[in-house]
Structures are given as C-alpha cells and as structure tokens.
Protein backbone atom coordinates (compact mmCIF):
# COMPACT_ATOMS: atom_id res chain seq x y z
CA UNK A 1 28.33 -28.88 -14.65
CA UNK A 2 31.73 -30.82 -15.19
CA UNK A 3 31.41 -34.09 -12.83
CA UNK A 4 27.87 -34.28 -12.92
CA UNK A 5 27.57 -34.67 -16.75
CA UNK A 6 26.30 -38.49 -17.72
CA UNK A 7 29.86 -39.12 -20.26
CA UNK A 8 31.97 -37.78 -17.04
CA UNK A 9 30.20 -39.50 -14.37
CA UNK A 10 30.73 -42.60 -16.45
CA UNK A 11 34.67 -42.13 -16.52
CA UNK A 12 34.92 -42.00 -12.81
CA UNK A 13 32.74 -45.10 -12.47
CA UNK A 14 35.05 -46.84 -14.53
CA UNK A 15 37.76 -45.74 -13.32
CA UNK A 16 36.79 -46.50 -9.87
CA UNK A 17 35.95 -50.14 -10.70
CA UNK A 18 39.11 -50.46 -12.62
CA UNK A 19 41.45 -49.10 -9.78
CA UNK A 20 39.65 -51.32 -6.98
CA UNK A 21 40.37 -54.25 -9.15
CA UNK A 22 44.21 -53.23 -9.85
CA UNK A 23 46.65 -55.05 -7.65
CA UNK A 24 50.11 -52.63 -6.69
CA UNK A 25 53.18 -54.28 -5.41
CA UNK A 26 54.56 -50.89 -4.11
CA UNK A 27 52.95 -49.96 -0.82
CA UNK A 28 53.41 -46.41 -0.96
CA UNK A 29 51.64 -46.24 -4.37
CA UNK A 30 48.97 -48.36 -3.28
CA UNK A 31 48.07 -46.36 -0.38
CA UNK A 32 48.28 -43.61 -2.98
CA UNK A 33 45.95 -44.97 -4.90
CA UNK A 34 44.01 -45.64 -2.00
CA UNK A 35 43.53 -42.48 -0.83
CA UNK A 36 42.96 -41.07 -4.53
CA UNK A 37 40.20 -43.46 -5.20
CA UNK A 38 38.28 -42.29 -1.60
CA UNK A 39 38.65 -38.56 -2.49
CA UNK A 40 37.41 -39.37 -6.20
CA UNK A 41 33.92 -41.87 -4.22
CA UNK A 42 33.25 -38.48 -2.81
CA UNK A 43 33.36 -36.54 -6.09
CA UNK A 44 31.23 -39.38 -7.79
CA UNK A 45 28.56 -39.49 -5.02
CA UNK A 46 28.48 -35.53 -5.20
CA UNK A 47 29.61 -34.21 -8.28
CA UNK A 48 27.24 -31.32 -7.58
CA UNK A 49 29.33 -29.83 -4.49
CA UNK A 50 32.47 -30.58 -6.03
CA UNK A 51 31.33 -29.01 -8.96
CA UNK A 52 30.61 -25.91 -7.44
CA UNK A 53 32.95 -25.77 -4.94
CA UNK A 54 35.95 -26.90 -7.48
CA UNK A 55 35.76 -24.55 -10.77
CA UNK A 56 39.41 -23.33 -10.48
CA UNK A 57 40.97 -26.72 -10.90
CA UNK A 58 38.11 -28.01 -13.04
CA UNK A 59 39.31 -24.94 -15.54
CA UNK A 60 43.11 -25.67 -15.52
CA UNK A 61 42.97 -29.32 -14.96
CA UNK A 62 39.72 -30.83 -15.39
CA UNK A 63 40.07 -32.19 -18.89
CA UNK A 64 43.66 -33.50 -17.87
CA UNK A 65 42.20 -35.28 -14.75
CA UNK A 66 39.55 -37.06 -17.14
CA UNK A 67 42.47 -37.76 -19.18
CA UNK A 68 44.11 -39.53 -16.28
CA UNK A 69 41.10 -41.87 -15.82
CA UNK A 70 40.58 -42.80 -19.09
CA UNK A 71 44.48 -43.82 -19.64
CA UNK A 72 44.76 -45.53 -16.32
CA UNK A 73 47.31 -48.40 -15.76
CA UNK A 74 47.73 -50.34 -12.71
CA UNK A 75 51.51 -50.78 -14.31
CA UNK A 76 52.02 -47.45 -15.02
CA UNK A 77 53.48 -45.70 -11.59
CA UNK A 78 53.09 -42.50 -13.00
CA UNK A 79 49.39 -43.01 -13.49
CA UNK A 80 48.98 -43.32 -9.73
CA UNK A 81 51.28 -40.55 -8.71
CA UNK A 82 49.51 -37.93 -11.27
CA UNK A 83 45.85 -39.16 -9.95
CA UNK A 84 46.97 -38.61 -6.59
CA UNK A 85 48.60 -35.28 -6.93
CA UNK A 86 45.40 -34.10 -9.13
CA UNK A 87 42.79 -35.19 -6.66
CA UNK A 88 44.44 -33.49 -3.88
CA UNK A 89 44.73 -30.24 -5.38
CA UNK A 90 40.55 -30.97 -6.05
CA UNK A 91 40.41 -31.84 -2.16
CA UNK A 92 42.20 -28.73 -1.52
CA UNK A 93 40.23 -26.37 -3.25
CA UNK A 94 37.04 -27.76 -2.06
CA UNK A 95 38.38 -27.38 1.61
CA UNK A 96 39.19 -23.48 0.45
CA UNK A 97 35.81 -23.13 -0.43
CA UNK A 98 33.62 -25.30 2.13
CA UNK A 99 31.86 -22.06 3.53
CA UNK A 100 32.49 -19.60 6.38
CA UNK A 101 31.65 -21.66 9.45
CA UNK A 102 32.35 -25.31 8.00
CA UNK A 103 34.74 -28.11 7.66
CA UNK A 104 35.73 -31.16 5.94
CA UNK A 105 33.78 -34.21 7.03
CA UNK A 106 36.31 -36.24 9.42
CA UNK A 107 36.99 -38.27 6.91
CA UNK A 108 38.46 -35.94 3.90
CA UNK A 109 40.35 -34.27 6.69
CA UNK A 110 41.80 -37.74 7.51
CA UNK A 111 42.48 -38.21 3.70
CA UNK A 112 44.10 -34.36 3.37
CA UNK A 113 46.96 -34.98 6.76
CA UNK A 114 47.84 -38.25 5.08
CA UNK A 115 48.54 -36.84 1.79
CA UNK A 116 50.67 -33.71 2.89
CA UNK A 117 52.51 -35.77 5.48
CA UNK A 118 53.35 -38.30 2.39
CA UNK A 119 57.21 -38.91 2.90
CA UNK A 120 57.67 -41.28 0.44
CA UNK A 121 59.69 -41.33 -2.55
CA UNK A 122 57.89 -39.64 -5.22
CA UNK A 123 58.94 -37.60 -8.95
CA UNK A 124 59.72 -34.53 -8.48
CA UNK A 125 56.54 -33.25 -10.77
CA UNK A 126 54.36 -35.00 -8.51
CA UNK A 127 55.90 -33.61 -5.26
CA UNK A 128 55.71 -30.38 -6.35
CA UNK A 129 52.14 -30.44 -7.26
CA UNK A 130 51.56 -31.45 -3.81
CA UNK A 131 53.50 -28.16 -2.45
CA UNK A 132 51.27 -26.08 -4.80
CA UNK A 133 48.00 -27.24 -3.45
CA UNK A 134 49.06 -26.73 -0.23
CA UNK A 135 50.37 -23.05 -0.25
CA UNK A 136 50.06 -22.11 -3.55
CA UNK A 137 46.97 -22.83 -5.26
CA UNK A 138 44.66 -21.06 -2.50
CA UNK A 139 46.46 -17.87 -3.07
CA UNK A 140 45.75 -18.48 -6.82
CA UNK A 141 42.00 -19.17 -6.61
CA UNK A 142 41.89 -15.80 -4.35
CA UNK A 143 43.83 -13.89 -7.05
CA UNK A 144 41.22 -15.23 -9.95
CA UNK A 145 38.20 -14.41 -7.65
CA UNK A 146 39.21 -10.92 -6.66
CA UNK A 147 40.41 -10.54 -10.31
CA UNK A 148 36.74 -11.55 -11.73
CA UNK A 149 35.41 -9.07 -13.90
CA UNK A 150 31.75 -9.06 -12.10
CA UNK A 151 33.79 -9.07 -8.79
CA UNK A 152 33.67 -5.21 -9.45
CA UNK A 153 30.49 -4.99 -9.10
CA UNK A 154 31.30 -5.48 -5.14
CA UNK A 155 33.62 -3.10 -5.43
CA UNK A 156 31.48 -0.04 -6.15
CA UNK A 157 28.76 -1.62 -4.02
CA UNK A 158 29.00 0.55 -0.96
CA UNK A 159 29.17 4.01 -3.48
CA UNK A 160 26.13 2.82 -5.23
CA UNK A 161 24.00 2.30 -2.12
CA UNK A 162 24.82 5.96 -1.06
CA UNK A 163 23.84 6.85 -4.23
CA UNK A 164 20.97 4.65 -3.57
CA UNK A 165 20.35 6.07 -0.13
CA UNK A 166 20.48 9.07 -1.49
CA UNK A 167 17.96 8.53 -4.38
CA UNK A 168 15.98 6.78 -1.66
CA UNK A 169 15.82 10.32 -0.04
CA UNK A 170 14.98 12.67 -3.38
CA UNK A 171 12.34 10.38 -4.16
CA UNK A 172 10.96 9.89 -0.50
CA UNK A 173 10.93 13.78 -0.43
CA UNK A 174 9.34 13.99 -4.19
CA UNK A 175 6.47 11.42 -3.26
CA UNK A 176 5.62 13.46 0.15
CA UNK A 177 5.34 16.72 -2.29
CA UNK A 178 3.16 14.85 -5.02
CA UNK A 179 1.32 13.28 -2.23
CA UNK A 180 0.74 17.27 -0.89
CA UNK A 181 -0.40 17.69 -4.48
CA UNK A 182 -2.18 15.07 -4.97
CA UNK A 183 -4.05 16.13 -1.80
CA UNK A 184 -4.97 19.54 -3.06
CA UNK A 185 -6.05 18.21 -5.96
CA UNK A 186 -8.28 15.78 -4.35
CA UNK A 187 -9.76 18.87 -2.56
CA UNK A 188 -10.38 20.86 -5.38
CA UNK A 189 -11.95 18.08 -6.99
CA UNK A 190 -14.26 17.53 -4.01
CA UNK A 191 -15.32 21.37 -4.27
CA UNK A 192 -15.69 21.37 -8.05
CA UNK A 193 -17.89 17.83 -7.44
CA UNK A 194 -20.12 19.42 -5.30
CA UNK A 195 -19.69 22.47 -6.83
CA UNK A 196 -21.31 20.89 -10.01
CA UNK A 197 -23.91 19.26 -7.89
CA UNK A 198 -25.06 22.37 -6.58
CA UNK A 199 -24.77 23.85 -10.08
CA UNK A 200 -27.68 21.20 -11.14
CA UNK A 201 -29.70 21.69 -8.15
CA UNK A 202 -29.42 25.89 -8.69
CA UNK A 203 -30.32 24.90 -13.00
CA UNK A 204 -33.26 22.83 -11.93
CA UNK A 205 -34.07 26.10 -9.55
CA UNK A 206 -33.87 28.01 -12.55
CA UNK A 207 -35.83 25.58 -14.92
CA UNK A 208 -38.77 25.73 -12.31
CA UNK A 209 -38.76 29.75 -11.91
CA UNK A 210 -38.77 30.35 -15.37
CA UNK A 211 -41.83 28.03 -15.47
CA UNK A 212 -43.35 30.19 -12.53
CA UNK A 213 -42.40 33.78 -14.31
CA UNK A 214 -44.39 33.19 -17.20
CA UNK A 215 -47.39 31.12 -15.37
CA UNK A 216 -47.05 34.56 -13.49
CA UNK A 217 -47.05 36.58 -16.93
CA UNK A 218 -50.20 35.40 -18.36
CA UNK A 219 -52.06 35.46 -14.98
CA UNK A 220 -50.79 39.25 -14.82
CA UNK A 221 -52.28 40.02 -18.22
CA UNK A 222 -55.55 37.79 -17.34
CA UNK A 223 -56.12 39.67 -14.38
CA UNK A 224 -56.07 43.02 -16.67
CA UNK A 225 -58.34 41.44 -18.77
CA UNK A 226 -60.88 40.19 -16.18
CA UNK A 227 -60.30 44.04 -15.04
CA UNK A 228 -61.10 45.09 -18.22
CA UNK A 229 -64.41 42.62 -18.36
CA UNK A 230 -65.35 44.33 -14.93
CA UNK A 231 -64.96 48.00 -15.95
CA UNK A 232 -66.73 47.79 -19.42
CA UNK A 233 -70.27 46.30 -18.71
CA UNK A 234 -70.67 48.94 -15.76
CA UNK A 235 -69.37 51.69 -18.76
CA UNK A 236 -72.34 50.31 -21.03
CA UNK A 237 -74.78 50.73 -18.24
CA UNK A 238 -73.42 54.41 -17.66
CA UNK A 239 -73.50 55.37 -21.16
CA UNK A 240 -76.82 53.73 -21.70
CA UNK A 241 -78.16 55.63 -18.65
CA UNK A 242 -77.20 58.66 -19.65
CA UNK A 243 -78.83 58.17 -23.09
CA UNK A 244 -81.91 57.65 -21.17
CA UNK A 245 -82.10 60.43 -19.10
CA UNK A 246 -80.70 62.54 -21.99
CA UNK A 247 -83.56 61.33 -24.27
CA UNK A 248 -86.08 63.16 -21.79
CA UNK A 249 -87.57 59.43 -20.52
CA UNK A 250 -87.40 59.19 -16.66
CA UNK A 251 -85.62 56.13 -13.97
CA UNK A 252 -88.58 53.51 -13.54
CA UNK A 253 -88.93 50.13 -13.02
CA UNK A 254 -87.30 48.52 -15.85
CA UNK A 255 -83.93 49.87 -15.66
CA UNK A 256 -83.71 48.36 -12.30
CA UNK A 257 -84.31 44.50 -13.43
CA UNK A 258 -81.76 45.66 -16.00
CA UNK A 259 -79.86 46.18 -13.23
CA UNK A 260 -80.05 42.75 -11.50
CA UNK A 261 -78.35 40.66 -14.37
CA UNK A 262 -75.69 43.44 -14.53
CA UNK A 263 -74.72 43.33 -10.79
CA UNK A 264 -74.53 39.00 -11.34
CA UNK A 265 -71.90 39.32 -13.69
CA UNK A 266 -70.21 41.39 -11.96
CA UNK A 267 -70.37 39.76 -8.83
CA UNK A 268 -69.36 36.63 -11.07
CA UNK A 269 -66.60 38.32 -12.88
CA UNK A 270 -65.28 39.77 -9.77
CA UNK A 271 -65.17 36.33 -8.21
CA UNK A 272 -63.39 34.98 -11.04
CA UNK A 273 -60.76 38.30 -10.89
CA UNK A 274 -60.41 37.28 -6.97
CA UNK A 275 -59.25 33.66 -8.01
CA UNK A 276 -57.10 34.98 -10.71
CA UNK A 277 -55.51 37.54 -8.41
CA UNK A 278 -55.23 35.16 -5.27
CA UNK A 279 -53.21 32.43 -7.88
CA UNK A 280 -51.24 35.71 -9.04
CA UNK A 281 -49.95 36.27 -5.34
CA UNK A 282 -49.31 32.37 -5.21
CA UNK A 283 -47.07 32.22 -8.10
CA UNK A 284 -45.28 35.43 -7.17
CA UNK A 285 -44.59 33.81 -4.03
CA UNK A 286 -43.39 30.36 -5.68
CA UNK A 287 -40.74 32.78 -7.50
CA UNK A 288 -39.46 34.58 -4.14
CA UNK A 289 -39.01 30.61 -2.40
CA UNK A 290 -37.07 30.04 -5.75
CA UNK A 291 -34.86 32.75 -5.72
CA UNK A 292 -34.21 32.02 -2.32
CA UNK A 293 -33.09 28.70 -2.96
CA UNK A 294 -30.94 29.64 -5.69
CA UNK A 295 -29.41 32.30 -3.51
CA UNK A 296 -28.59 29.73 -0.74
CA UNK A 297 -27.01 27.38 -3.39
CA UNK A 298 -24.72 29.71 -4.03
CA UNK A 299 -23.13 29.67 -0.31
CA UNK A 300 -24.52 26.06 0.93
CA UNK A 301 -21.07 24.38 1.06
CA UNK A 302 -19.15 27.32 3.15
CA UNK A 303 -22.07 27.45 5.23
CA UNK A 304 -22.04 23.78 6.00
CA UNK A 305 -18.62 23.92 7.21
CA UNK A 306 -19.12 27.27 9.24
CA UNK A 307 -21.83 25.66 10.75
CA UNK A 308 -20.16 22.58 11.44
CA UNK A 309 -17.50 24.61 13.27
CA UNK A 310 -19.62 27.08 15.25
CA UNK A 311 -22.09 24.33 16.65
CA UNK A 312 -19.16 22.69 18.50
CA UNK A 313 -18.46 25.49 20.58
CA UNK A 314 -22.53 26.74 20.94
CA UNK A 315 -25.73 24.23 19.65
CA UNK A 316 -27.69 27.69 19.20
CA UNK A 317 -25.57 29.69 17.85
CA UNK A 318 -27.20 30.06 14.17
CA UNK A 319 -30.74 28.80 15.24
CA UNK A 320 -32.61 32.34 14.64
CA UNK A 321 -30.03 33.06 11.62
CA UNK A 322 -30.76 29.70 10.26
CA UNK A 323 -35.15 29.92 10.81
CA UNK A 324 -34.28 33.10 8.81
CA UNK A 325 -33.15 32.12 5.95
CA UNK A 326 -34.43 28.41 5.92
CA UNK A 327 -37.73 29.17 6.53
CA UNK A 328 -40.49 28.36 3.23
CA UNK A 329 -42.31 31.59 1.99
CA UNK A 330 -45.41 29.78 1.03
CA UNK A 331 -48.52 30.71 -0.32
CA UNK A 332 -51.90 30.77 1.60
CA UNK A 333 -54.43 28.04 -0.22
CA UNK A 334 -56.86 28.05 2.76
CA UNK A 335 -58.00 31.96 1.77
CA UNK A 336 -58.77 30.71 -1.72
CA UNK A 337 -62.54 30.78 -2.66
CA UNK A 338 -63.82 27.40 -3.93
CA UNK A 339 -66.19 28.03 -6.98
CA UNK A 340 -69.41 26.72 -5.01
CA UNK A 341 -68.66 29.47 -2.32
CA UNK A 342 -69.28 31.80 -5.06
CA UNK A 343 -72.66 30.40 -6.21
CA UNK A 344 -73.72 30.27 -2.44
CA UNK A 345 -73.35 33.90 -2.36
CA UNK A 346 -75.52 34.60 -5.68
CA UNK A 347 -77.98 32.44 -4.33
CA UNK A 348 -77.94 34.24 -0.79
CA UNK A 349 -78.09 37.61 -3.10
CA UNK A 350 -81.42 36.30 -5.55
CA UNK A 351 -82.98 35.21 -2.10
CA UNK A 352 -82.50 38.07 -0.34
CA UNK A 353 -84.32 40.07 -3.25
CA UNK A 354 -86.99 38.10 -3.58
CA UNK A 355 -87.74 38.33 -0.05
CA UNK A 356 -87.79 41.94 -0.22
C-alpha cells in the first residue's frame, strides 16, 4: 500500500488544499494545475485502485511524486509542470491496467485528451515526460511484467498441466486397480468372516458331541454292567440247582418260591437294562444329528449361493436333495418305558400268581 498509507494520504490532502488555495497568473499552468489536482482527487478518494493498478510508477517515481507535494510552490513554475507530467504518467498507467473489458470513467478520459493535446509552451524535461507516458511507458510496464520472475510460472503452465493430465491419468488408472483390490479383499474378508462364524457354530458342534460321546461311553459300560447284574443271579440259581440235585435231594416246593423273588429282579433289572439301552440308542443318535451338522458347516456358504442360483431357474430343484440332508435324525421318546409302567407289570405278574 503506497497512497493508502495514513502519512501519504495526509500529503495529498495537503497538497490538495494548498494547490486549490494557490492563485497562477499563467493560464496554461493553471489549467495544468487544474487538471493535476483532479487526477490526484481521484487518487485520494481511491488510493486502493490506484494503488494496485499503479505499482510501476509508484516504484520509479512514487517517492519523487511525494516529494513534489511536500515542496510545492504556487511560485515555483516548475512545481506545476513536474506535478503535471508525474500525474499523467500515474493516469496513464492506470488506463494500461483498467482491466480487459473497461475504461476510464468519462471524466479521466476527458482529463487524459487534454493533457496529450497540451500545446503550450512547456521545458523540455516536462514535455518529454509527457511523450514517455504516452508511447513509452506502456511498453515498459509490459517489459517488467513479462520479465517478472513468478511470470514464469505461466510460462511452463500449459507443460505442467500435461504433466498434470497425465498424472491425473496414472493415478485414475492406479485407484481403479486398488479399488479392484480393495474389492477382492473385501470378498475374502466376507468369506473368512463367515468362514469364522461357521468355524464357532462347527466348535460349539464339537463341544456338544464330545459331551454326547462320553454320556454315550458310560451308558455303554452301564448297560454291560446291568448285563452283567442280569446274567449272574440266574448263574447262582443254576449252580445252586445243580448242587441240589447233585446232593441227592429232589425239585419241591420251596425252590419254586425261591424262584419268584429271582424272576422280580430280573424282570426289574431287565427293565432298568431296557431304559439304559433305549437312552443308549438316544445318545447315539444325538451324535449322528451332530456330525451331520458339522458336516453341513463345512459346505453351508457354497451351498447357499448354489442354491440361490438354481432356485431362479426351478423353485424345486433341490427340494428332495435338501429334505435329505436337512432332515433331524431324532430319537424316539414316546417308546420309552416310564418307571410306573414297570411296576404295573410286576403287579399284573404277583396277581396273576396269586390267582392261580
């Protein structure tokens, strides 16, 4: 900021007050003056613009102009002709560099025809100062722009955006491949998520079988033992028999009520081996629907998208495959004996004696 600075701003108010109070004899200067003193009202209303639109001359001259104001003499004709010559080269340059599509305001185009048709007698200095501004100056100001260091950046502006273009391209072409990637990967995380899903359902599977094997284990060995329980009481009776008859005494009464109490714990201990057997089957069972399920975990996820597939094309396509082998194998609880049944046939059994 050069005109819009508080110290500079104060110069050109000064100067303008001074220079409206001045009185010239000479007409030409006074128009001069004049004219000066409108261009310099515009730069004091809007140092901004002028500031921006006027950095060439504010570099070479701007100190110089200031200068001017400060040292101003209505009796000084060189005064007036320097201020004149200054501010036009400052209207010039701010005419070179209005914008693309705009003009000076009526008025400083009024002020700039008046000033280069200027015919009057003036120092040679001056004159020529005027010529400059005119034809030479804009020339100048292009040279220094075109010559500005970061006006190469706008020369290699067109090869960097091919480069940029083509940068654009690699990494359009990189982000469709890691997008592929990405993709896959997303896919294979899917599988492994499920995957590890169906490797919990498949453990808890497991957890249950081994449960079932070794319920299964000890009824296995209980059922040898209620075999064993079975076998040995009708052993004793056989051996004891056989003592009998070997002993020379002969079959009477007695060793048939021995008999009766014999046959009830049988009939009791076969009961019980029933119950242990018909659990037996159950459990074995349990373990087949198990393994089942574990085997069906194991090809679940292709089969859901097989099926998926198929069913489009035919609704009943997999129906009998699918009653197959997602059918229950269950075990039978209705053909297990309830302990009362049991009872109900010893009592039938005692009553049916007695009758006899």
């Amino acid at each position: 900021m050069f005109f819009g600075t508080e110290d500079n701003a104060k110069i050109l108010a000064d100067f303008l007050r001074k220079s409206g109070a001045a009185h010239i004899d000479n007409e030409a200067r006074a128009t001069r003056l004049s004219l000066a003193r409108e261009i310099i009202s515009y730069i004091y209303k809007s140092p901004e613009g002028w500031d921006e639109r006027c950095s060439f001359n504010i570099k070479h001259i701007g100190d110089q102009f200031l200068q001017w104001f400060r040292g101003f003499s209505p009796e000084k004709p060189a005064d007036i002709d320097y201020i004149y010559s200054m501010s036009y080269r400052f209207l010039c340059e701010f005419d070179f560099l209005v914008g693309p599509g705009k003009e000076l305001s009526m008025e400083l185009r009024s002020i700039r025809n008046k000033i280069q048709h200027d015919s009057a007698e003036m120092e040679d200095d001056v004159k020529s100062q005027i010529i400059y501004a005119s034809y030479t100056m804009p020339a100048n100001i292009a040279k220094e722009f075109i010559n500005d260091a970061n006006i190469g950046i706008f020369k290699d502006f067109e090869q960097t955006r091919i480069e940029a273009e083509k940068l654009k391209s690699q990494w359009d072409e990189e982000i469709k491949q890691k997008q592929t990637t990405a993709e896959a990967l997303k896919d294979k995380l899917d599988e492994y998520k499920i995957g590890f899903n169906f490797v919990g359902l498949y453990k808890g599977f497991s957890d249950l079988a081994s449960k079932k094997i070794k319920e299964s284990f000890w009824l296995f060995w209980s059922l040898i033992g209620m075999g064993t329980l079975i076998i040995l009481p009708l052993i004793s009776e056989i051996i004891f028999a056989a003592s009998e008859i070997y002993g020379g005494q002969s079959f009477t009464a007695n060793h048939l009520i021995i008999l009766i109490p014999l046959i009830s714990i049988e009939i009791i201990l076969i009961y019980f081996f029933r119950i242990i057997l018909i659990n037996y089957r159950s459990v074995k069972a349990q373990i087949m629907q198990l393994e089942l399920r574990q085997t069906l975990c194991q090809f679940i996820q292709s089969y859901a998208g097989y099926s998926a597939e198929i069913k489009k094309q035919d609704s009943a396509a997999l129906e009998k495959f699918e009653n197959l082998i997602f059918s229950g194998i269950l075990s039978d609880p209705e053909k297990l004996p309830s302990t009362f049944d049991g009872l109900e046939q010893i009592g039938n059994l005692i009553k049916s004696v007695k009758g006899s």
